[in-house]
C-alpha atoms as a PDB file:
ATOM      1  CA  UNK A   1      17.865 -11.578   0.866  1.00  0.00           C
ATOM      2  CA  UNK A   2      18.608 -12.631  -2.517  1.00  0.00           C
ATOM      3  CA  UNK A   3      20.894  -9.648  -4.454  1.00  0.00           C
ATOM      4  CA  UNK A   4      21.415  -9.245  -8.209  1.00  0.00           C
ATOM      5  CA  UNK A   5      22.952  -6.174  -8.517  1.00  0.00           C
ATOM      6  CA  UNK A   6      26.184  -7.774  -8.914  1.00  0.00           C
ATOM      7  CA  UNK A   7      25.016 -10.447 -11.186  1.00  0.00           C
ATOM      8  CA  UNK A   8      22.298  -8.984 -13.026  1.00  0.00           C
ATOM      9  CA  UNK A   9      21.815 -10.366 -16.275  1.00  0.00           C
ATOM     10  CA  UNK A  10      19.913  -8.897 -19.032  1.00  0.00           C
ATOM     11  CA  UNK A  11      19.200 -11.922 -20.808  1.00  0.00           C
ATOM     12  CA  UNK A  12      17.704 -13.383 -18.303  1.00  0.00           C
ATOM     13  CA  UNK A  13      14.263 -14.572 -18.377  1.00  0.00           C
ATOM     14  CA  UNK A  14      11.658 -14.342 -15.018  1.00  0.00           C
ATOM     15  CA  UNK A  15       8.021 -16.235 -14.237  1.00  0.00           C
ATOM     16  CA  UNK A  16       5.357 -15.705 -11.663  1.00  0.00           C
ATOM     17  CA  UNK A  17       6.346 -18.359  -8.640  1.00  0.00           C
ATOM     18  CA  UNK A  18       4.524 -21.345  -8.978  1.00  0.00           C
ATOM     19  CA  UNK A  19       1.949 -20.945  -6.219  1.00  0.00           C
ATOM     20  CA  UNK A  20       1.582 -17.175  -7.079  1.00  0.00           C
ATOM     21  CA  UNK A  21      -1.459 -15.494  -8.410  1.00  0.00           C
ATOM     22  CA  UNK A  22      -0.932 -12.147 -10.475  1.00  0.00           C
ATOM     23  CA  UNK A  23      -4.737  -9.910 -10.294  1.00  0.00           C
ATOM     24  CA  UNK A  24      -5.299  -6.690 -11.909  1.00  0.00           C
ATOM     25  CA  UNK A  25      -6.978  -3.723 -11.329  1.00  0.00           C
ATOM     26  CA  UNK A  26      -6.787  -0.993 -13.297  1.00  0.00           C
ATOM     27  CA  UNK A  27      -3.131   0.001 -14.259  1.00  0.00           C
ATOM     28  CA  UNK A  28      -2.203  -1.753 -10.899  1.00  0.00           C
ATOM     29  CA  UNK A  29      -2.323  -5.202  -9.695  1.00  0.00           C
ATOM     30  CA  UNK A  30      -1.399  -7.568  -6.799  1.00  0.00           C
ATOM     31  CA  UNK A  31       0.847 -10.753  -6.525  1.00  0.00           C
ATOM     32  CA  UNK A  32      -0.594 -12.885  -3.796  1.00  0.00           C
ATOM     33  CA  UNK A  33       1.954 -15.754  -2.845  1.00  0.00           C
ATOM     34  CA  UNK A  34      -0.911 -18.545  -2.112  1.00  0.00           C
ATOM     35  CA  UNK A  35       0.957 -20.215   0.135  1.00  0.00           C
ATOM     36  CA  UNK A  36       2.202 -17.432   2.581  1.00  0.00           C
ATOM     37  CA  UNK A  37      -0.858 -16.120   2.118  1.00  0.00           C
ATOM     38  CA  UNK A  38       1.223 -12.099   1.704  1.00  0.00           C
ATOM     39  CA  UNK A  39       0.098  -9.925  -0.879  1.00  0.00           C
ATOM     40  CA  UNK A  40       2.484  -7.695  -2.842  1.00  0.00           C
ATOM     41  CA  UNK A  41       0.563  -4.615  -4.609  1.00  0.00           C
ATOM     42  CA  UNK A  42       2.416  -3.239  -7.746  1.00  0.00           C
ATOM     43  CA  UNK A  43       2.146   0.288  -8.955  1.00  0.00           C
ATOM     44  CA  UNK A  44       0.886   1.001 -12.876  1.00  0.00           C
ATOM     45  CA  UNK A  45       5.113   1.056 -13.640  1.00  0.00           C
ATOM     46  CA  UNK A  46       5.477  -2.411 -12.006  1.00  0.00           C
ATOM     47  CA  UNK A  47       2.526  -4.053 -13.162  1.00  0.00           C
ATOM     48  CA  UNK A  48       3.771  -3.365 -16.374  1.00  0.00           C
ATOM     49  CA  UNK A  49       7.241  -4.706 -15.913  1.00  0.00           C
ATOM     50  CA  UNK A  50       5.772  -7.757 -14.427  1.00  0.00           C
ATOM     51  CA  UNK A  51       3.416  -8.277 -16.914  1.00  0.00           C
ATOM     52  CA  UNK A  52       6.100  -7.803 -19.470  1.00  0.00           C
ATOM     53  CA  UNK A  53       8.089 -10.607 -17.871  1.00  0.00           C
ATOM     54  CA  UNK A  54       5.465 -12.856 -17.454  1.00  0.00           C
ATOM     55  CA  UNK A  55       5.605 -12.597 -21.335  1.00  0.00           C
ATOM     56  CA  UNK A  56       8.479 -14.310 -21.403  1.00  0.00           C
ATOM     57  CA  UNK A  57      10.486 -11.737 -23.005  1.00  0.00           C
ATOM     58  CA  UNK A  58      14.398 -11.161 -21.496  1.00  0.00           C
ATOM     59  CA  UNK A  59      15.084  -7.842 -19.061  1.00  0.00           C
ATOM     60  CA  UNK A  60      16.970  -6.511 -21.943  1.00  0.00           C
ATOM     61  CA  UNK A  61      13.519  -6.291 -23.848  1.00  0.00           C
ATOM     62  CA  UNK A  62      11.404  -5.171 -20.942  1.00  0.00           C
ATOM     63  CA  UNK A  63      13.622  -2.715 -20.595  1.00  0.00           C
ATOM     64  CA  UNK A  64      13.400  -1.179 -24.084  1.00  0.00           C
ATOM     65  CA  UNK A  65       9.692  -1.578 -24.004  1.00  0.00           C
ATOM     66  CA  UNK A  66       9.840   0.190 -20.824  1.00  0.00           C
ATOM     67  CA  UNK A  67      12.421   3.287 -22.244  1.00  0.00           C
ATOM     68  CA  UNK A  68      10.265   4.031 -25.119  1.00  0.00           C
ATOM     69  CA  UNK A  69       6.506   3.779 -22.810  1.00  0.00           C
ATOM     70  CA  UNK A  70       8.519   6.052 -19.987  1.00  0.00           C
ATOM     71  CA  UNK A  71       9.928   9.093 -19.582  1.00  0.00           C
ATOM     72  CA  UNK A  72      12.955   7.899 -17.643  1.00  0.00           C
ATOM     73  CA  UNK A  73      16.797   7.079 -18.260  1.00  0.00           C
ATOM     74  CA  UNK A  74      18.083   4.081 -18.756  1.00  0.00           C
ATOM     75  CA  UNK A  75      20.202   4.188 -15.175  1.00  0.00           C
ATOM     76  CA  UNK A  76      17.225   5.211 -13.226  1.00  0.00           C
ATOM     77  CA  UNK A  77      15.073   2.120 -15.001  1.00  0.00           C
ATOM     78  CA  UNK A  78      17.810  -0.277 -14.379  1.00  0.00           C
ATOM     79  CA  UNK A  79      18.502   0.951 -11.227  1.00  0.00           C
ATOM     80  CA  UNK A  80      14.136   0.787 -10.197  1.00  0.00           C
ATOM     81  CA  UNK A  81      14.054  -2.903 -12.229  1.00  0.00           C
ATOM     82  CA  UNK A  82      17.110  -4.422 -10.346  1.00  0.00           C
ATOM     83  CA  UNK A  83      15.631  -3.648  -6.660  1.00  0.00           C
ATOM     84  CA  UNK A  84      11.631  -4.635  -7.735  1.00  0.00           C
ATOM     85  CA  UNK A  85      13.501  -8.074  -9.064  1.00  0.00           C
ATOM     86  CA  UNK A  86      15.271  -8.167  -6.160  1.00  0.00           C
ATOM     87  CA  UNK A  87      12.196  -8.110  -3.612  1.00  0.00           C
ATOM     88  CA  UNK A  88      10.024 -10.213  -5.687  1.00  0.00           C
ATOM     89  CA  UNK A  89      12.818 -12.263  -6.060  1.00  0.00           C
ATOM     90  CA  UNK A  90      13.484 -12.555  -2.004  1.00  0.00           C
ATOM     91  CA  UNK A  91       9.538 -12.962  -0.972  1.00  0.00           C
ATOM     92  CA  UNK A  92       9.307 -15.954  -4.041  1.00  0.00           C
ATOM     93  CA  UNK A  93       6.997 -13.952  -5.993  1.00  0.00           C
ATOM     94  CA  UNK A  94       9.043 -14.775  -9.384  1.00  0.00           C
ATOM     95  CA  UNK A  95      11.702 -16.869 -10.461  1.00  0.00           C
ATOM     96  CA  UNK A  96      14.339 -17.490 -12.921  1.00  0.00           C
ATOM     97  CA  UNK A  97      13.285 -19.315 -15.967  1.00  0.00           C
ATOM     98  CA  UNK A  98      16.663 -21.655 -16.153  1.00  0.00           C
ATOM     99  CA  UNK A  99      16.974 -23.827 -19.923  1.00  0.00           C
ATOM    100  CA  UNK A 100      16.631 -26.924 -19.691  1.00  0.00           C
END
């Protein structure tokens, strides 16, 4: 199980795997890994987060987008954001954008 509590990093950037297909429906959606064949369904809150890191755009901005759309502290976001990263992480539903 991958963990990034310890070593979470708020500039870091995340991508859909590269044999993973994001669908949505309505304020929800679904990550299907295509070559596992599982299917991870996201809630309206983590759609969003995923489609705001699909963007491209850092945790640190996710997060703020997230803090001003939510009516939530900043602890209970970060705390919410670190374990959905961590399981999407762990079933290779997104990865690390590394510079090259």
């Amino acid at each position: 199980m991958v963990q990034i509590t310890d070593s979470f990093d708020p500039a870091a950037r995340y991508k859909l795997g590269s044999d993973v297909i994001l669908q949505q429906f309505g304020q929800e959606a679904l990550l299907l890994h295509v070559t596992t064949e599982n299917v991870y369904q996201l809630n309206a809150t983590g759609a969003e987060i995923v489609a705001l890191l699909t963007q491209g755009i850092s945790i640190a901005e996710a997060m703020q987008q997230l803090l001003s759309e939510f009516d939530v502290s900043e602890v209970q976001l970060e705390r919410e954001l670190k374990g959905l990263l961590a399981d999407l992480l762990d079933q290779g539903l997104i990865a690390r954008v590394t510079d090259s």
